[in-house]
Every structure is written in C-alpha cells, then in structure tokens.
PDB file of N, CA and C in Angstrom:
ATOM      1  N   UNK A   1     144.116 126.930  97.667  1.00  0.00           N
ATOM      2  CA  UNK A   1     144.393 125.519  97.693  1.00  0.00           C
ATOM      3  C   UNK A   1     144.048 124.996  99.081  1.00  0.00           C
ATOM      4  N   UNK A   2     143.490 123.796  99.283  1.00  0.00           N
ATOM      5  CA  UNK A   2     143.111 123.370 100.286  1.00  0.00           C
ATOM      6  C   UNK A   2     143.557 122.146 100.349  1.00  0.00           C
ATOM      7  N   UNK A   3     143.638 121.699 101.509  1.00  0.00           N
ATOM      8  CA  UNK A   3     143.985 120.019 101.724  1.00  0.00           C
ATOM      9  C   UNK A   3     143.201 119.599 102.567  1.00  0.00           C
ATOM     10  N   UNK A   4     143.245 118.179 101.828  1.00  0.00           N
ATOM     11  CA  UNK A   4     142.261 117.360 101.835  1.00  0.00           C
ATOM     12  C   UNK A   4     141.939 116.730 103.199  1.00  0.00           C
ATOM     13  N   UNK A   5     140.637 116.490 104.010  1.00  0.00           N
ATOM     14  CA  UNK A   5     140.755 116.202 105.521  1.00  0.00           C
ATOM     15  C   UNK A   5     141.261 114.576 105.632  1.00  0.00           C
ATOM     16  N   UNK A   6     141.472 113.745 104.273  1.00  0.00           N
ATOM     17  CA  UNK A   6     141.833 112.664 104.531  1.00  0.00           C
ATOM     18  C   UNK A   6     143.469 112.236 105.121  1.00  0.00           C
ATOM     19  N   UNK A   7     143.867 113.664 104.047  1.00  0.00           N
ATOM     20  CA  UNK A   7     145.709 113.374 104.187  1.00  0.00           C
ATOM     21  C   UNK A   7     145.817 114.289 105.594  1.00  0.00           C
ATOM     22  N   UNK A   8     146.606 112.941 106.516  1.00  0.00           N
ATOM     23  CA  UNK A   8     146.932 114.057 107.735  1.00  0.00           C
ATOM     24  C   UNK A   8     148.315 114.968 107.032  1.00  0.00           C
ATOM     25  N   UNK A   9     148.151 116.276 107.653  1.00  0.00           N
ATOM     26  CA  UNK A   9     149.769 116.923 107.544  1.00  0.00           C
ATOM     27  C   UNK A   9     150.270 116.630 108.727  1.00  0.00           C
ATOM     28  N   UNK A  10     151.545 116.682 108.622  1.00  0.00           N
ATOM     29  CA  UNK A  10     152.746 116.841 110.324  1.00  0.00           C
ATOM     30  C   UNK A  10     153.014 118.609 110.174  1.00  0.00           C
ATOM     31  N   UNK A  11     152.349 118.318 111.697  1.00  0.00           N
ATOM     32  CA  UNK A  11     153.391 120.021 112.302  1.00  0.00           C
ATOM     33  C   UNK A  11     154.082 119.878 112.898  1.00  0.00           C
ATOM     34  N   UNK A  12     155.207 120.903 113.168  1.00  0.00           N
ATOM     35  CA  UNK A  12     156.310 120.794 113.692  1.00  0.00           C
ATOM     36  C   UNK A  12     155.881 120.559 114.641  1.00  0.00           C
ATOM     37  N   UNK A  13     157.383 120.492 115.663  1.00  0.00           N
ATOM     38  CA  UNK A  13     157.355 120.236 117.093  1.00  0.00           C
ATOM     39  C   UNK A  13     157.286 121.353 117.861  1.00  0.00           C
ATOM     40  N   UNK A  14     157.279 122.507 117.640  1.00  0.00           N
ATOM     41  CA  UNK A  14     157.442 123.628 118.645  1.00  0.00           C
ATOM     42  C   UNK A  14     156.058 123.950 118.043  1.00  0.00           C
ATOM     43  N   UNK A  15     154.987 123.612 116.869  1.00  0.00           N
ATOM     44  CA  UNK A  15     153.893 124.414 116.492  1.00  0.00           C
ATOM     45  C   UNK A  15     152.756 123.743 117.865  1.00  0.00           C
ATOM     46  N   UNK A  16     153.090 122.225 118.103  1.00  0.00           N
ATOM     47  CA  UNK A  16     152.576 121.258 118.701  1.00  0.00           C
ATOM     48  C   UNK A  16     152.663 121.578 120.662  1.00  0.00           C
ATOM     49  N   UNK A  17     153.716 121.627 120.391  1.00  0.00           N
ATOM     50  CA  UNK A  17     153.901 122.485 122.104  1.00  0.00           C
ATOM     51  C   UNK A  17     153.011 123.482 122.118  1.00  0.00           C
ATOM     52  N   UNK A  18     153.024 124.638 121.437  1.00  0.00           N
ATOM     53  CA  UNK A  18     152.631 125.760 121.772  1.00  0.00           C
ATOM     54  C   UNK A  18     151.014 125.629 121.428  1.00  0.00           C
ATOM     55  N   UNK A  19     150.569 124.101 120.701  1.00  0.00           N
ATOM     56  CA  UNK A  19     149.264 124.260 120.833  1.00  0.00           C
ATOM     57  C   UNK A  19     148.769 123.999 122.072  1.00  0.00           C
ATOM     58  N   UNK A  20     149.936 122.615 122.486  1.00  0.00           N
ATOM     59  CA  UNK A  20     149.679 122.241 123.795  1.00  0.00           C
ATOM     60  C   UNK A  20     149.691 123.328 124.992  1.00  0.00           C
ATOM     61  N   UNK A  21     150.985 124.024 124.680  1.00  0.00           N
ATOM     62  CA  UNK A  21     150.956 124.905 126.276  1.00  0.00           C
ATOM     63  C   UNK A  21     149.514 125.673 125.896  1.00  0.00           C
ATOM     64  N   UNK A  22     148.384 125.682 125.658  1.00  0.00           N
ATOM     65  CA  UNK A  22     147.449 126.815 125.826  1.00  0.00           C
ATOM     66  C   UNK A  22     146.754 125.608 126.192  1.00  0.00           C
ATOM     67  N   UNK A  23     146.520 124.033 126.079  1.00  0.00           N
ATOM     68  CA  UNK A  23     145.396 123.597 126.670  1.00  0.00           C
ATOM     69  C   UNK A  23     145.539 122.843 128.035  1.00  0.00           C
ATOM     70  N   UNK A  24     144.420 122.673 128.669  1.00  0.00           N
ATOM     71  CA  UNK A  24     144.359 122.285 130.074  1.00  0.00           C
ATOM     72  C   UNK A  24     145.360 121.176 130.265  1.00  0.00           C
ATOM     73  N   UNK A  25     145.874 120.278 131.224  1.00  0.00           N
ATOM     74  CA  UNK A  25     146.813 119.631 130.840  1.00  0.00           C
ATOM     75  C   UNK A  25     146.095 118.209 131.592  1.00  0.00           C
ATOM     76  N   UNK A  26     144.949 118.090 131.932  1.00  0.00           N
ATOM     77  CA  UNK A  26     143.824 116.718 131.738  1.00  0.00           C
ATOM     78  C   UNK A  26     143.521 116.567 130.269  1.00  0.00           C
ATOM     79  N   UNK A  27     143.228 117.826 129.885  1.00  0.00           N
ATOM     80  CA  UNK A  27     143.076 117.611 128.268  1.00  0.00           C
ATOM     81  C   UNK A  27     144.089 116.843 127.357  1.00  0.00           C
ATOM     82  N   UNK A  28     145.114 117.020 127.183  1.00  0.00           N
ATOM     83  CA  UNK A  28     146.268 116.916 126.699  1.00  0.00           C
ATOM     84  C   UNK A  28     146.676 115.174 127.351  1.00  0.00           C
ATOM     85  N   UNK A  29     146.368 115.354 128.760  1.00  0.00           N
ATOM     86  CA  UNK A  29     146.551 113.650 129.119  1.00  0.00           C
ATOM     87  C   UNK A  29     145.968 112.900 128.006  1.00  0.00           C
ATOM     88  N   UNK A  30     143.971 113.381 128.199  1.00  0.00           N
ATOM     89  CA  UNK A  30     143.465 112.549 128.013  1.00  0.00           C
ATOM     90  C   UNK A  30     143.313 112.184 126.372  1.00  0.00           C
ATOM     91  N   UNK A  31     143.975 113.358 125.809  1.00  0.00           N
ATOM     92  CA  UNK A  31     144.711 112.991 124.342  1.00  0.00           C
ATOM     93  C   UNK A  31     145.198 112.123 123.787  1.00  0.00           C
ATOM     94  N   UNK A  32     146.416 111.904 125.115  1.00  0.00           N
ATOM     95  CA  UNK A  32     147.422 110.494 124.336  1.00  0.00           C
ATOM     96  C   UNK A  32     146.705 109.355 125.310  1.00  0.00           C
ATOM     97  N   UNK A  33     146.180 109.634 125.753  1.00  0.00           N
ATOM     98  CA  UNK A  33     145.010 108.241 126.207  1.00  0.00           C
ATOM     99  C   UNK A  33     144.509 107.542 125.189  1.00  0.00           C
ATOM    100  N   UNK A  34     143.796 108.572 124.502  1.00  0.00           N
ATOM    101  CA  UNK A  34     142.919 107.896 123.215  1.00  0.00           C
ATOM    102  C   UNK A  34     143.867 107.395 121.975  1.00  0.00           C
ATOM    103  N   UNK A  35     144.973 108.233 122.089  1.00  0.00           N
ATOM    104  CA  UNK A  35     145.507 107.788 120.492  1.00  0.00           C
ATOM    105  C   UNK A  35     146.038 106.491 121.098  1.00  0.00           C
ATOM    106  N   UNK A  36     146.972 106.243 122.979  1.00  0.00           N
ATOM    107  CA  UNK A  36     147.019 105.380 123.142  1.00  0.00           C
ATOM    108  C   UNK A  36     145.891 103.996 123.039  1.00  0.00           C
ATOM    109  N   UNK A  37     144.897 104.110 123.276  1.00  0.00           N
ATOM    110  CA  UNK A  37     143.982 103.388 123.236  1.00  0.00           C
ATOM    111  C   UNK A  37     143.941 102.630 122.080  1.00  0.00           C
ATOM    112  N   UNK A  38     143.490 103.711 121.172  1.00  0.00           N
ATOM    113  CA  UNK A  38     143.477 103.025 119.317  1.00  0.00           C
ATOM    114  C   UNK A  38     143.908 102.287 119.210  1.00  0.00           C
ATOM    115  N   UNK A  39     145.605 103.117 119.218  1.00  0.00           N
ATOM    116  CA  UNK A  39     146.614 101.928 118.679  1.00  0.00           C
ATOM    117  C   UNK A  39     146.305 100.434 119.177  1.00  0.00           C
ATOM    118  N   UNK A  40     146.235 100.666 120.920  1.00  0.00           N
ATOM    119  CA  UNK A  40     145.861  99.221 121.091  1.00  0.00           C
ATOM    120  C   UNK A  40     144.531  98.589 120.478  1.00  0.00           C
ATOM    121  N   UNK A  41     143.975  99.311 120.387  1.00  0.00           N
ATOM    122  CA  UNK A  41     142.576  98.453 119.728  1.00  0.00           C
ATOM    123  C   UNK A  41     142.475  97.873 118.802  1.00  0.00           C
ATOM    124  N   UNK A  42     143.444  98.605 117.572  1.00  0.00           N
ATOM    125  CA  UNK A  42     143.759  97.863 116.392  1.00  0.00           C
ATOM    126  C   UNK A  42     144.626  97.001 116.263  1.00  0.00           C
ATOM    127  N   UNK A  43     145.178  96.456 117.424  1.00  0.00           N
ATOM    128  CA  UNK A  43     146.241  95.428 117.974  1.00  0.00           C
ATOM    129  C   UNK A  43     145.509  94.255 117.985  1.00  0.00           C
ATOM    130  N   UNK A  44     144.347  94.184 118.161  1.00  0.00           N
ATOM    131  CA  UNK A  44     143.988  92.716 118.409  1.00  0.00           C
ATOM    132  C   UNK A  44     143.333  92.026 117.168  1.00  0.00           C
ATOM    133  N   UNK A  45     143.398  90.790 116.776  1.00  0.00           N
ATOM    134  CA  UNK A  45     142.696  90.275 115.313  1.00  0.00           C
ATOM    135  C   UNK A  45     141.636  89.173 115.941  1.00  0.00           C
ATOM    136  N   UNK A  46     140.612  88.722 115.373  1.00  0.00           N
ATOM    137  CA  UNK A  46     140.038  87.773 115.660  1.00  0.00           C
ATOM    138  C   UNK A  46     140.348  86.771 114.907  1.00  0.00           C
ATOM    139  N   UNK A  47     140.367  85.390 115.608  1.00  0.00           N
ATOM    140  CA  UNK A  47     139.406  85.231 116.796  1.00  0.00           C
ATOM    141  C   UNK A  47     140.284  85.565 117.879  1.00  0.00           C
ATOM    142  N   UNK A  48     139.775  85.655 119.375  1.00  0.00           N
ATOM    143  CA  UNK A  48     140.547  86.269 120.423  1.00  0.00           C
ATOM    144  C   UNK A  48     140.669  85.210 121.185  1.00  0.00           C
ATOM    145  N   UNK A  49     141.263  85.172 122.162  1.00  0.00           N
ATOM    146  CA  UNK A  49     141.515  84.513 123.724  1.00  0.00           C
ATOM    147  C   UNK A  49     140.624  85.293 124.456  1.00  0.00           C
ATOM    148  N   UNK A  50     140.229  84.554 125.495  1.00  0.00           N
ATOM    149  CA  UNK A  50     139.650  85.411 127.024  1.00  0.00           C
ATOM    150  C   UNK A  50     140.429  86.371 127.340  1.00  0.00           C
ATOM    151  N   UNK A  51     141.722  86.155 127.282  1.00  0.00           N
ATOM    152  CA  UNK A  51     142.721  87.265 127.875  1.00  0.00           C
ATOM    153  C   UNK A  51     142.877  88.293 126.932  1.00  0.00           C
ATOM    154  N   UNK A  52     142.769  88.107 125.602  1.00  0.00           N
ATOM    155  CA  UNK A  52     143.000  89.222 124.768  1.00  0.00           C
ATOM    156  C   UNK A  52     141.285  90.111 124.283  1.00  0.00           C
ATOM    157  N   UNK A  53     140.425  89.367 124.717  1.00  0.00           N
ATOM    158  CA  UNK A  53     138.632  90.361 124.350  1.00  0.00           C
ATOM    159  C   UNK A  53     138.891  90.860 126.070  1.00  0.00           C
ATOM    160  N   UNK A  54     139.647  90.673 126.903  1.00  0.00           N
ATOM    161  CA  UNK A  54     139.568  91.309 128.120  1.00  0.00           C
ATOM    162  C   UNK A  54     140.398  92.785 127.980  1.00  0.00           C
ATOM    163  N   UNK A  55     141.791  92.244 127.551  1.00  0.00           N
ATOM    164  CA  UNK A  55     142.474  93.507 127.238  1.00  0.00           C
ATOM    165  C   UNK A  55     141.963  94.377 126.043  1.00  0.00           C
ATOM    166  N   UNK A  56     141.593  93.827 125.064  1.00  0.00           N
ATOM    167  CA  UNK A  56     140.445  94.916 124.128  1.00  0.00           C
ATOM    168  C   UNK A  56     139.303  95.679 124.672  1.00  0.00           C
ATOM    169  N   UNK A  57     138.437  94.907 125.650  1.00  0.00           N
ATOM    170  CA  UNK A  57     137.279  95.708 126.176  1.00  0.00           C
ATOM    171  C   UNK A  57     137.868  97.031 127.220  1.00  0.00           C
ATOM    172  N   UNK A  58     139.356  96.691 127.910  1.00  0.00           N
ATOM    173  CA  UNK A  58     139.388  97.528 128.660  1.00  0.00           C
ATOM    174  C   UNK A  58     140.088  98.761 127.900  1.00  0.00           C
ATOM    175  N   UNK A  59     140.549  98.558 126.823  1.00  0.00           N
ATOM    176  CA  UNK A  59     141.240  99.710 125.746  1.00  0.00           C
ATOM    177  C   UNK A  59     139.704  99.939 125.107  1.00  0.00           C
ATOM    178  N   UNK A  60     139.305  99.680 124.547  1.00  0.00           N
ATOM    179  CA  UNK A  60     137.771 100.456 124.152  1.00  0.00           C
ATOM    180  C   UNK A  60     137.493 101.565 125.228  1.00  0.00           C
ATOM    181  N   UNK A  61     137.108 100.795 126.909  1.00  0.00           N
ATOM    182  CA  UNK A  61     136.856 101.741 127.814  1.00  0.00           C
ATOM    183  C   UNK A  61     137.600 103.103 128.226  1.00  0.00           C
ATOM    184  N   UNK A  62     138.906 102.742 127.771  1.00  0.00           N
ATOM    185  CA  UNK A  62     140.088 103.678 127.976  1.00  0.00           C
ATOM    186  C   UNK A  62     139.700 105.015 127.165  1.00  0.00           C
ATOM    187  N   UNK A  63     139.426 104.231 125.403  1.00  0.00           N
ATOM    188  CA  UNK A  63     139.229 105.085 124.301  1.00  0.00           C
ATOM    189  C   UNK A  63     137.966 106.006 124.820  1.00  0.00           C
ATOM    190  N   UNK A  64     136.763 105.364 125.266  1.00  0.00           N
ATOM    191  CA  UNK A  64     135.596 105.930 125.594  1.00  0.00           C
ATOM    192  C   UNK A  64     135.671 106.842 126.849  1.00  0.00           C
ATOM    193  N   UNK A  65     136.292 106.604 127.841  1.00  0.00           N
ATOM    194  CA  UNK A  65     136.565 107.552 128.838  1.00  0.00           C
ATOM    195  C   UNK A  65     137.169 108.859 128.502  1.00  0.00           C
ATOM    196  N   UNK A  66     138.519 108.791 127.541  1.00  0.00           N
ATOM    197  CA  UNK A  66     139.198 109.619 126.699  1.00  0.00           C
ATOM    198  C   UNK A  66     138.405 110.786 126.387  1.00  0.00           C
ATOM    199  N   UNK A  67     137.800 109.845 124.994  1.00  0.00           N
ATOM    200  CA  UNK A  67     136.828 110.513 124.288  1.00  0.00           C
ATOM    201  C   UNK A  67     135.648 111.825 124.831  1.00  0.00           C
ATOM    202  N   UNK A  68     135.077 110.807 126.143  1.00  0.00           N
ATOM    203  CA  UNK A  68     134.234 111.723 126.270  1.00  0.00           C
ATOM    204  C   UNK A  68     135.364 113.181 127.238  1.00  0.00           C
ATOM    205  N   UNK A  69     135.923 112.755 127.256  1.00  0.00           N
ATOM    206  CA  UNK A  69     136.902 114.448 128.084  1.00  0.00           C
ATOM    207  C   UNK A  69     137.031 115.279 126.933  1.00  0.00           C
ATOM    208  N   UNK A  70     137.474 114.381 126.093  1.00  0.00           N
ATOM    209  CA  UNK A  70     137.565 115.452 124.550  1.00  0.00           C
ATOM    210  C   UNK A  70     136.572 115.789 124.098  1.00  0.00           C
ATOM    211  N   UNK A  71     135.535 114.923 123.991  1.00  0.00           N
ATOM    212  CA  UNK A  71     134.424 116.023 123.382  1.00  0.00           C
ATOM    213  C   UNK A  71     133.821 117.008 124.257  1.00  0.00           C
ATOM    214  N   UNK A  72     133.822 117.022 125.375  1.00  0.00           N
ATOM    215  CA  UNK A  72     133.385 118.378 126.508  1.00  0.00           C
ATOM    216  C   UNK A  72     133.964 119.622 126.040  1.00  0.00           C
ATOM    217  N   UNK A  73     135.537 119.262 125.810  1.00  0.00           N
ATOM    218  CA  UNK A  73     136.107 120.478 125.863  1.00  0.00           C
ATOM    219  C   UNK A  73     135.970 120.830 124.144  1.00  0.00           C
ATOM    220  N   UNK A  74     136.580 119.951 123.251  1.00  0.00           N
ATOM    221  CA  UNK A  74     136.645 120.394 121.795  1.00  0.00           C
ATOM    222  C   UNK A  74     135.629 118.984 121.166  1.00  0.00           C
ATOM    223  N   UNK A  75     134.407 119.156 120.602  1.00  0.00           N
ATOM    224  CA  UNK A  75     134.567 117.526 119.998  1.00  0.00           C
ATOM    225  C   UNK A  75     135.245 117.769 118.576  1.00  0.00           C
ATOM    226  N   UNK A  76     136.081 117.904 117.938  1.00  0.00           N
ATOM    227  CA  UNK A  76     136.814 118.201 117.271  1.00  0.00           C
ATOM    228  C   UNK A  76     138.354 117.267 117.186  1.00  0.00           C
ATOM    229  N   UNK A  77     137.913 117.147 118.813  1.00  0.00           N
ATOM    230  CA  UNK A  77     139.611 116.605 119.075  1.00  0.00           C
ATOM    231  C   UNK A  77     139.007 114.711 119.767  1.00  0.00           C
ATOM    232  N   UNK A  78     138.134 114.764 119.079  1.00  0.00           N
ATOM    233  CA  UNK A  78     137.730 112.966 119.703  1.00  0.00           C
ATOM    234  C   UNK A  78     138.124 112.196 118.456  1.00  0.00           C
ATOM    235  N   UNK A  79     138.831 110.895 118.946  1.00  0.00           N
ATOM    236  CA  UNK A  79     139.922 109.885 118.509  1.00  0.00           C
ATOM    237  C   UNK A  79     139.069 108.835 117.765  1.00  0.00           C
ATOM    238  N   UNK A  80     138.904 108.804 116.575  1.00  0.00           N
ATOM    239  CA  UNK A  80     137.488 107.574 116.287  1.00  0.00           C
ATOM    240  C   UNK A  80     138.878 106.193 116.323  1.00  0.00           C
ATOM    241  N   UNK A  81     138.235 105.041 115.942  1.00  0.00           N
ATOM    242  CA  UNK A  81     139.128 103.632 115.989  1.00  0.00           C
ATOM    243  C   UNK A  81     139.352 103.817 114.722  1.00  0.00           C
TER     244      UNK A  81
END
C-alpha cells in the first residue's frame, strides 16, 4: 500500500527532531524561511497597494533565497507557493 504524494501525512514530533538533529542547522533555518515565506505569499489577494506588492516581492525573495539553500543540499526539500 502506498500513499498518495498529494495527501501530506503528519509525523510525530520526536520523528521530526530526530530528522532535524542530523541536518545542518542553516538548513533547517532556511526551512522555516520558506514555509514562512509561502504562507505569507498566499496572504496577499489582488488588487494590491504599493505597500502590500512591496511586502509580497520581498516574501517571494525570502521564498527564493530559501529555496535555493534547499535545493543545494536536498532539492527534494524546496517549498513551491
């Protein structure tokens, strides 16, 4: 039986540590960078304000800076929007 790559599963919390304690810990920053990022990205609706395509472009850049740390090490572990 296999599951499906659409449905995420939850792992525990100690499975999640112990994936974490084995990776670099820039890695792992730049992890919740990106998921941080997303979230914000999907925060904004159009049409925008100046102030809000400013704070979107700089969460894109966030996501893209992220990203590329993650794909060096795993691209496996890069955050799409």
């Amino acid at each position: 039986m296999t599951a499906s790559p659409l449905v995420p599963v939850p792992i525990p919390d100690r499975v999640a540590a112990l994936i974490g304690s084995c990776m670099p810990i820039g890695i792992l920053q730049a992890e919740v960078d990106a998921e941080c990022a997303a979230r914000e990205v999907h925060r904004f609706r159009f049409p925008m304000c100046q102030e809000d395509q400013a704070d979107r472009e700089h969460a894109l850049a966030t996501l893209a800076r992220a990203n590329k740390l993650l794909g060096a090490y795993n691209p496996g572990l890069i955050v799409t929007r």
